[in-house]
PDB file of N, CA and C in Angstrom:
ATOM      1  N   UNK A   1      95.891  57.893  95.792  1.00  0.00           N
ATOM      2  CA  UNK A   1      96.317  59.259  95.644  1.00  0.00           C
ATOM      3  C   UNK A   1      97.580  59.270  94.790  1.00  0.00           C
ATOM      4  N   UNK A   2      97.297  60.461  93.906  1.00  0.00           N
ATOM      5  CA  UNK A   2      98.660  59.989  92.958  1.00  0.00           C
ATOM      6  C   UNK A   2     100.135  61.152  93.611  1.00  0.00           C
ATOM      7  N   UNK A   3     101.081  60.185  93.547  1.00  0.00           N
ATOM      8  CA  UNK A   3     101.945  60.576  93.680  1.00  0.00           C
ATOM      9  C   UNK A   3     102.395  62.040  94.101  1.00  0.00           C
ATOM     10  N   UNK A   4     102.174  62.445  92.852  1.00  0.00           N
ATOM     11  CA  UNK A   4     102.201  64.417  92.447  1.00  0.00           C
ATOM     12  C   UNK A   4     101.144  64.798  93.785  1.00  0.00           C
ATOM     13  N   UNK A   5     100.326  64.760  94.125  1.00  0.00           N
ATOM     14  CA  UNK A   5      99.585  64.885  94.982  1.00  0.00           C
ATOM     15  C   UNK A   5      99.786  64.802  96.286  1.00  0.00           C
ATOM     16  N   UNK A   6     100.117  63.603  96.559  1.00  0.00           N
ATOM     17  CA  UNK A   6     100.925  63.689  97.903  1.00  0.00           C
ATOM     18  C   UNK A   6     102.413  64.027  98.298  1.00  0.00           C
ATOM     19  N   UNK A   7     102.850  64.940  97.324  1.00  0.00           N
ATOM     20  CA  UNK A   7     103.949  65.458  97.491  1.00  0.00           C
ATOM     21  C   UNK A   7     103.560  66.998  97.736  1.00  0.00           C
ATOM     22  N   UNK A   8     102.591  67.454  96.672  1.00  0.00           N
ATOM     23  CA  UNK A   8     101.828  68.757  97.121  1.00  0.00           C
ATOM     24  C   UNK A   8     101.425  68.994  98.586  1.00  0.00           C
ATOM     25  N   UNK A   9     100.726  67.859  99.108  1.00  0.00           N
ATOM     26  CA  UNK A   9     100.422  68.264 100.239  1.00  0.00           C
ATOM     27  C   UNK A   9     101.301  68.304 101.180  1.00  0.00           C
ATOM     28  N   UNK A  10     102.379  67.478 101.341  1.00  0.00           N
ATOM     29  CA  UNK A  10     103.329  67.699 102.396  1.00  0.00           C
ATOM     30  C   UNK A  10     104.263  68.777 102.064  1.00  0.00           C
ATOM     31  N   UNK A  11     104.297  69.212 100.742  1.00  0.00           N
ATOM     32  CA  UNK A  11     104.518  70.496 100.825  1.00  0.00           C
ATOM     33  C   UNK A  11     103.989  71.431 101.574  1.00  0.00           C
ATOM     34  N   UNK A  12     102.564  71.714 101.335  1.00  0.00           N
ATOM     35  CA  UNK A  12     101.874  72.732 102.074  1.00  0.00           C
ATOM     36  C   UNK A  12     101.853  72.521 103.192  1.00  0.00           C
ATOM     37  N   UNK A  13     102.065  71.073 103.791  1.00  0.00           N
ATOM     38  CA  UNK A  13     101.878  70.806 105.874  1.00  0.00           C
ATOM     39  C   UNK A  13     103.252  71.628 106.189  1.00  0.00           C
ATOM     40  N   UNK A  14     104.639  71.380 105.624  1.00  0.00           N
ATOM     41  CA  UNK A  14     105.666  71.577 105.869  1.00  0.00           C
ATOM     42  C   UNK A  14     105.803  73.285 105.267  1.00  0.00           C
ATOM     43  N   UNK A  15     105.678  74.086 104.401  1.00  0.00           N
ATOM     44  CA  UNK A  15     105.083  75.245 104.605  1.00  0.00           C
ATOM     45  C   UNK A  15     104.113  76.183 105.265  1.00  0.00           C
ATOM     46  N   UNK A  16     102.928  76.057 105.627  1.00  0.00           N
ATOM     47  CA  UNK A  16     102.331  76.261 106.497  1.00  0.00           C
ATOM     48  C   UNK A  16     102.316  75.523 108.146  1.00  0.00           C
ATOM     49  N   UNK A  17     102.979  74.385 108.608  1.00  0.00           N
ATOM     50  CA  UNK A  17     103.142  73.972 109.983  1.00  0.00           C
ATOM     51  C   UNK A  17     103.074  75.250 110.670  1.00  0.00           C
ATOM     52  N   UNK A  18     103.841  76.355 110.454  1.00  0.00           N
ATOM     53  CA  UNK A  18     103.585  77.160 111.889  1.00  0.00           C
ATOM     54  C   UNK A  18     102.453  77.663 111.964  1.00  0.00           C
ATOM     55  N   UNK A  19     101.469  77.748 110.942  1.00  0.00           N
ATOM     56  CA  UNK A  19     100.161  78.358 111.073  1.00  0.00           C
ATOM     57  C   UNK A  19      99.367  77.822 110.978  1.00  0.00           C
ATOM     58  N   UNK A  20      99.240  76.255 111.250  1.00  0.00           N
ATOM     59  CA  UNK A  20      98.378  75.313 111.353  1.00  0.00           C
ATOM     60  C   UNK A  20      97.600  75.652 112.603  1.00  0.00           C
ATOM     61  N   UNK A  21      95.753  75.604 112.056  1.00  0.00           N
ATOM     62  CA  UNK A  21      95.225  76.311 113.640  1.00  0.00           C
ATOM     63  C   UNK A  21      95.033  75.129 114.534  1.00  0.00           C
ATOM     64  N   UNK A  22      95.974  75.149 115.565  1.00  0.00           N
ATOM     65  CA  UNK A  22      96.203  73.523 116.069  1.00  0.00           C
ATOM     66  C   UNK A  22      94.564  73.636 116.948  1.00  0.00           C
ATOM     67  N   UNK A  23      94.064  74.522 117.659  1.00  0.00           N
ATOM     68  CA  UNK A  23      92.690  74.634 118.190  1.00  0.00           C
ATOM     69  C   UNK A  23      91.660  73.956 117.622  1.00  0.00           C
ATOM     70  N   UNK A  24      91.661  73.832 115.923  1.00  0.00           N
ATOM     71  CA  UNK A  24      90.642  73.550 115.659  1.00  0.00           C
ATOM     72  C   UNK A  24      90.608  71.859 116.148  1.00  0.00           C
ATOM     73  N   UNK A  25      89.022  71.611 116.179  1.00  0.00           N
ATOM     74  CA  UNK A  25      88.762  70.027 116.169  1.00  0.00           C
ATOM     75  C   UNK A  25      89.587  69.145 114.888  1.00  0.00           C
ATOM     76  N   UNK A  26      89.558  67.703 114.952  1.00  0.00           N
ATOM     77  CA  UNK A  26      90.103  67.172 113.502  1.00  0.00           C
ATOM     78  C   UNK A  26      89.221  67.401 112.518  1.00  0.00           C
ATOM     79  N   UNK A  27      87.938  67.362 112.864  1.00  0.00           N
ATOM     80  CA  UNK A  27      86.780  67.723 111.149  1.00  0.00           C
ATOM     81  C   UNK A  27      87.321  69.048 110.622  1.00  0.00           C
ATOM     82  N   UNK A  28      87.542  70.035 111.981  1.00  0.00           N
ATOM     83  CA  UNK A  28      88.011  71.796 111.754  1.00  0.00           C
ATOM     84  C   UNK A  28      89.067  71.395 111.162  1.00  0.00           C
ATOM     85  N   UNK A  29      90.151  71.070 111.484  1.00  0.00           N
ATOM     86  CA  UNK A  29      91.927  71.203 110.739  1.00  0.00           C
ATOM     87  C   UNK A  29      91.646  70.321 109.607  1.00  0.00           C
ATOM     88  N   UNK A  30      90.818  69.629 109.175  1.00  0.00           N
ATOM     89  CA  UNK A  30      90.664  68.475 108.485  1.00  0.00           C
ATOM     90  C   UNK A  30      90.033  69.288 107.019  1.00  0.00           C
ATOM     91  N   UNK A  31      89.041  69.663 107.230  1.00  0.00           N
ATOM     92  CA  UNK A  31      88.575  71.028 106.483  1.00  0.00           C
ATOM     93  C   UNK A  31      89.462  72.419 106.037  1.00  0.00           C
ATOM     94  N   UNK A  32      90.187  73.069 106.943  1.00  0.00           N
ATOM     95  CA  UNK A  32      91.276  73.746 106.975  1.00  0.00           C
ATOM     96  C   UNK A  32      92.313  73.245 105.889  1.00  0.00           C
ATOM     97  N   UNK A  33      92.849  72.052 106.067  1.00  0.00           N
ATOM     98  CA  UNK A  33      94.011  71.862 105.352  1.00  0.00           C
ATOM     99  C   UNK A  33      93.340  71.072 103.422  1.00  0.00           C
ATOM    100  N   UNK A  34      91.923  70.822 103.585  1.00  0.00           N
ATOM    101  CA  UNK A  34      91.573  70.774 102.420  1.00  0.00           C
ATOM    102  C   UNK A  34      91.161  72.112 101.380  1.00  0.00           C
ATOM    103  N   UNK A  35      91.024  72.846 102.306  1.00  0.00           N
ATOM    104  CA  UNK A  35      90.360  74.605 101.987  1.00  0.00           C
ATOM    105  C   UNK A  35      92.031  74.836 101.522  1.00  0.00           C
ATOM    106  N   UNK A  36      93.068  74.753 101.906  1.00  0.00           N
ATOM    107  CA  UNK A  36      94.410  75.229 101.669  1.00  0.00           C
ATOM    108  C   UNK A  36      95.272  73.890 100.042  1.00  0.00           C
ATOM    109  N   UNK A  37      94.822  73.112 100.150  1.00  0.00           N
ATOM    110  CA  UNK A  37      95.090  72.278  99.143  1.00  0.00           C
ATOM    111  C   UNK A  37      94.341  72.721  97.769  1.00  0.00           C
ATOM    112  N   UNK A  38      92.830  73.503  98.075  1.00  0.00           N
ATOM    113  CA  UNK A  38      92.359  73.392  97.092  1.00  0.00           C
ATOM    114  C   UNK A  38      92.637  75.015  96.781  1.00  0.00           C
ATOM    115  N   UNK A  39      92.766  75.719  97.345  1.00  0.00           N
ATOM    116  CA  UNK A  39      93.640  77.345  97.031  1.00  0.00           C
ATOM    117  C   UNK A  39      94.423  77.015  95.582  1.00  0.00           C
ATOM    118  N   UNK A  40      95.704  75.785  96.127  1.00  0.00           N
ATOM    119  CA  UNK A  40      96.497  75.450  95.105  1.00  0.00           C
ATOM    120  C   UNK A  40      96.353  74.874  93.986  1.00  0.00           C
ATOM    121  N   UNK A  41      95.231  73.825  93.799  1.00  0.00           N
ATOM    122  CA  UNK A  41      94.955  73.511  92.930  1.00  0.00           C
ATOM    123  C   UNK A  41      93.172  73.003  92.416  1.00  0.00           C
ATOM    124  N   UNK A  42      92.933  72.585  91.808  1.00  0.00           N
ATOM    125  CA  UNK A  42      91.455  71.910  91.907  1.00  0.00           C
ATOM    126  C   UNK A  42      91.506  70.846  92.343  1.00  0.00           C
ATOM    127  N   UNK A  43      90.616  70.759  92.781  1.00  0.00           N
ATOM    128  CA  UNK A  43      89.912  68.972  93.193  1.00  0.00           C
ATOM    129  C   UNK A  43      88.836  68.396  92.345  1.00  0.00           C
ATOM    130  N   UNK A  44      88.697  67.208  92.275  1.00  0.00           N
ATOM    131  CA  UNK A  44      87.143  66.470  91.442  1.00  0.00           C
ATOM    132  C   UNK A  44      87.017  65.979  93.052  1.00  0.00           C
ATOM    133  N   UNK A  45      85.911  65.501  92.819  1.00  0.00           N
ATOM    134  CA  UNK A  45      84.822  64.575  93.938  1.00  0.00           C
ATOM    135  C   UNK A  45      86.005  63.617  95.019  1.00  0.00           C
ATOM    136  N   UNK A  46      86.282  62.771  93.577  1.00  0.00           N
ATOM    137  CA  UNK A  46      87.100  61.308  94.073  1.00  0.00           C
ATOM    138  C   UNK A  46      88.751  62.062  94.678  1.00  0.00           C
ATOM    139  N   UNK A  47      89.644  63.104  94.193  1.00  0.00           N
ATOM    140  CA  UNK A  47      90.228  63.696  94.263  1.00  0.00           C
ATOM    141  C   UNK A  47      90.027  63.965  95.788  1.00  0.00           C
ATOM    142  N   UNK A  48      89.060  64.405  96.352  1.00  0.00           N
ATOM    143  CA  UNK A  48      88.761  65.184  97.654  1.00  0.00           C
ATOM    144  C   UNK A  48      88.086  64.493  98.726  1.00  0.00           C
ATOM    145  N   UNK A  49      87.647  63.164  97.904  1.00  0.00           N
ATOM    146  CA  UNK A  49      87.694  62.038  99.029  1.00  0.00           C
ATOM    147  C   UNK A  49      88.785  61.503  99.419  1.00  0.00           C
ATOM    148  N   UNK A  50      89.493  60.907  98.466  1.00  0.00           N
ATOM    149  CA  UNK A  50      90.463  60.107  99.260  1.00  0.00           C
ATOM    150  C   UNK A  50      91.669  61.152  99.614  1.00  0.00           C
ATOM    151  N   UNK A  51      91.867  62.564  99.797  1.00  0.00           N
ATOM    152  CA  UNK A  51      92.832  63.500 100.159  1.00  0.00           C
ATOM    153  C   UNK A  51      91.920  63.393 101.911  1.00  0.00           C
ATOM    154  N   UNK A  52      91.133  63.589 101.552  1.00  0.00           N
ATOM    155  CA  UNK A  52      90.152  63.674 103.268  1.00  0.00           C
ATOM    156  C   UNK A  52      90.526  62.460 103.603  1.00  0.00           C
ATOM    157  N   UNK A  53      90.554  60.873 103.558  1.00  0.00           N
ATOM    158  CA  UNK A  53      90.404  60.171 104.226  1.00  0.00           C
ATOM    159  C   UNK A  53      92.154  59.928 104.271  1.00  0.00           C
ATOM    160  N   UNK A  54      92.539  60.429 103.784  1.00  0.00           N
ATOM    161  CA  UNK A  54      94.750  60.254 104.135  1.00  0.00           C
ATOM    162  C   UNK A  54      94.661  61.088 105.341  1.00  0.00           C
ATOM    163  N   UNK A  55      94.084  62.564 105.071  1.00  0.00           N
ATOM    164  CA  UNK A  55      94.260  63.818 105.941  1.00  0.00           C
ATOM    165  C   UNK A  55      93.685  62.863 107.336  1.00  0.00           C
ATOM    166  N   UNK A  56      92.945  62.298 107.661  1.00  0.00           N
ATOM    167  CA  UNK A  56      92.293  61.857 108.731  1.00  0.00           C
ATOM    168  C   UNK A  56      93.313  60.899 109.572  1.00  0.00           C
ATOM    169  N   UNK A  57      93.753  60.004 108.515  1.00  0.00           N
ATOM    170  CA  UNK A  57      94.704  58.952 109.094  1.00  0.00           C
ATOM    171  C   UNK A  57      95.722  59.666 109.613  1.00  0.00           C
ATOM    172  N   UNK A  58      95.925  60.902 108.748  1.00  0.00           N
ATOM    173  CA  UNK A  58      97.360  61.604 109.101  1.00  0.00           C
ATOM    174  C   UNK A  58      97.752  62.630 110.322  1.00  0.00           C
ATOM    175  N   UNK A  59      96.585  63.035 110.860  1.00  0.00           N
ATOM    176  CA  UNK A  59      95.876  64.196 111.685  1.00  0.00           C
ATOM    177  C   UNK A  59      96.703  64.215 112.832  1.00  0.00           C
ATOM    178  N   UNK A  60      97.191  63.089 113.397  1.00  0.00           N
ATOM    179  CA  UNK A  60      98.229  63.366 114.687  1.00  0.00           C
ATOM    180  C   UNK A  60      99.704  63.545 114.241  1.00  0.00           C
ATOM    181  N   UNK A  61     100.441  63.343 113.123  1.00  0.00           N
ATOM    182  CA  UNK A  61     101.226  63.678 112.578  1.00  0.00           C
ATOM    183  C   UNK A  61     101.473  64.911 112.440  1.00  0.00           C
ATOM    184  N   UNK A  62     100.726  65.626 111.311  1.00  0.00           N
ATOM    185  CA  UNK A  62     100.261  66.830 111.390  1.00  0.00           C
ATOM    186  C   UNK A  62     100.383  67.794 112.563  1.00  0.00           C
ATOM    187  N   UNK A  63      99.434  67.165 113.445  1.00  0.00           N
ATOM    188  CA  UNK A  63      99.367  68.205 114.638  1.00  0.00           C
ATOM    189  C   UNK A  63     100.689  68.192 115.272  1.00  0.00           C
ATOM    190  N   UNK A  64     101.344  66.779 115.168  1.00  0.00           N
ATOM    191  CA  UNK A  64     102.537  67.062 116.102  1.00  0.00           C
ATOM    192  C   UNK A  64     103.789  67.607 115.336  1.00  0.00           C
ATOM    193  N   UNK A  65     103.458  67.810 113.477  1.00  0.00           N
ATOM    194  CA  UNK A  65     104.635  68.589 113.295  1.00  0.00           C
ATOM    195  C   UNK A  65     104.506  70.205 113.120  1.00  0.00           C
ATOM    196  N   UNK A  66     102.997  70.368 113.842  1.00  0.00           N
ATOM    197  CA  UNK A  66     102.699  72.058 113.720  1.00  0.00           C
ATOM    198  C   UNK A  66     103.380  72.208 115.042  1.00  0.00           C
ATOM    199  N   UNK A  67     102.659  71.488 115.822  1.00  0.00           N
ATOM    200  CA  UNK A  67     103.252  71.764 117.438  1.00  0.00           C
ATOM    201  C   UNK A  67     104.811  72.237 118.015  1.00  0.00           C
ATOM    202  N   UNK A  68     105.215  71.284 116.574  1.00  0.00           N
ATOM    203  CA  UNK A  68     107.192  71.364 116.763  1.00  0.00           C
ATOM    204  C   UNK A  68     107.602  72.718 116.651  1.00  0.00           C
ATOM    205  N   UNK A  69     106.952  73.463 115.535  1.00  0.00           N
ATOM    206  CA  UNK A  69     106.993  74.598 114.667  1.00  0.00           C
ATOM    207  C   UNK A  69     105.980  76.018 115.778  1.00  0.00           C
ATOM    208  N   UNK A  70     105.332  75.663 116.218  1.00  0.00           N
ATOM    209  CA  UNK A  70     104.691  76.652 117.217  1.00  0.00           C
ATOM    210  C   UNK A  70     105.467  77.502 117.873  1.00  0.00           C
ATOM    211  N   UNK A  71     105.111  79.026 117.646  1.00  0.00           N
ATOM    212  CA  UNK A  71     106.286  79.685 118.696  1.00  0.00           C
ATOM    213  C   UNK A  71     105.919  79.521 120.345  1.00  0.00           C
ATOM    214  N   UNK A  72     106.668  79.306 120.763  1.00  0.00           N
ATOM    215  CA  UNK A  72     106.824  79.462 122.225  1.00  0.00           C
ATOM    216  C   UNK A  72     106.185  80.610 122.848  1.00  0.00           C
ATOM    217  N   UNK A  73     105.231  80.352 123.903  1.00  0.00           N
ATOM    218  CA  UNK A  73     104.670  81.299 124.531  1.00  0.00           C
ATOM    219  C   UNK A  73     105.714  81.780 126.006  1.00  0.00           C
TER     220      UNK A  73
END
């Protein structure tokens, strides 16, 4: 993944965290946060594989920095 790329995306985790839909399953948020990457820019094939297979490794991260960001019920 190049560089520029994975700076985009932790942009968008760290912009969107509070509205991360923490409910969904990991395929659901996993899908979710590729549907929101590709808003911003295009993807090719290879582009949107290996962004899916980071997003996967990354998925408890994620959830636990939406969780931080969650308003309080």
């Amino acid at each position: 993944m190049s560089p520029i790329m994975l700076r985009q995306f932790w942009s968008l985790v760290e912009s969107a965290h509070s509205h991360i839909p923490l409910t969904l399953d990991d395929q659901g948020l996993e899908q979710w946060l590729l549907r929101q990457v590709r808003s911003e820019r295009s993807l090719n094939r290879d582009e949107t594989n290996v962004l899916s297979a980071y997003i996967q490794t990354r998925l408890p991260l994620i959830r636990d920095l939406a969780e931080e960001h969650q308003p309080s019920c």
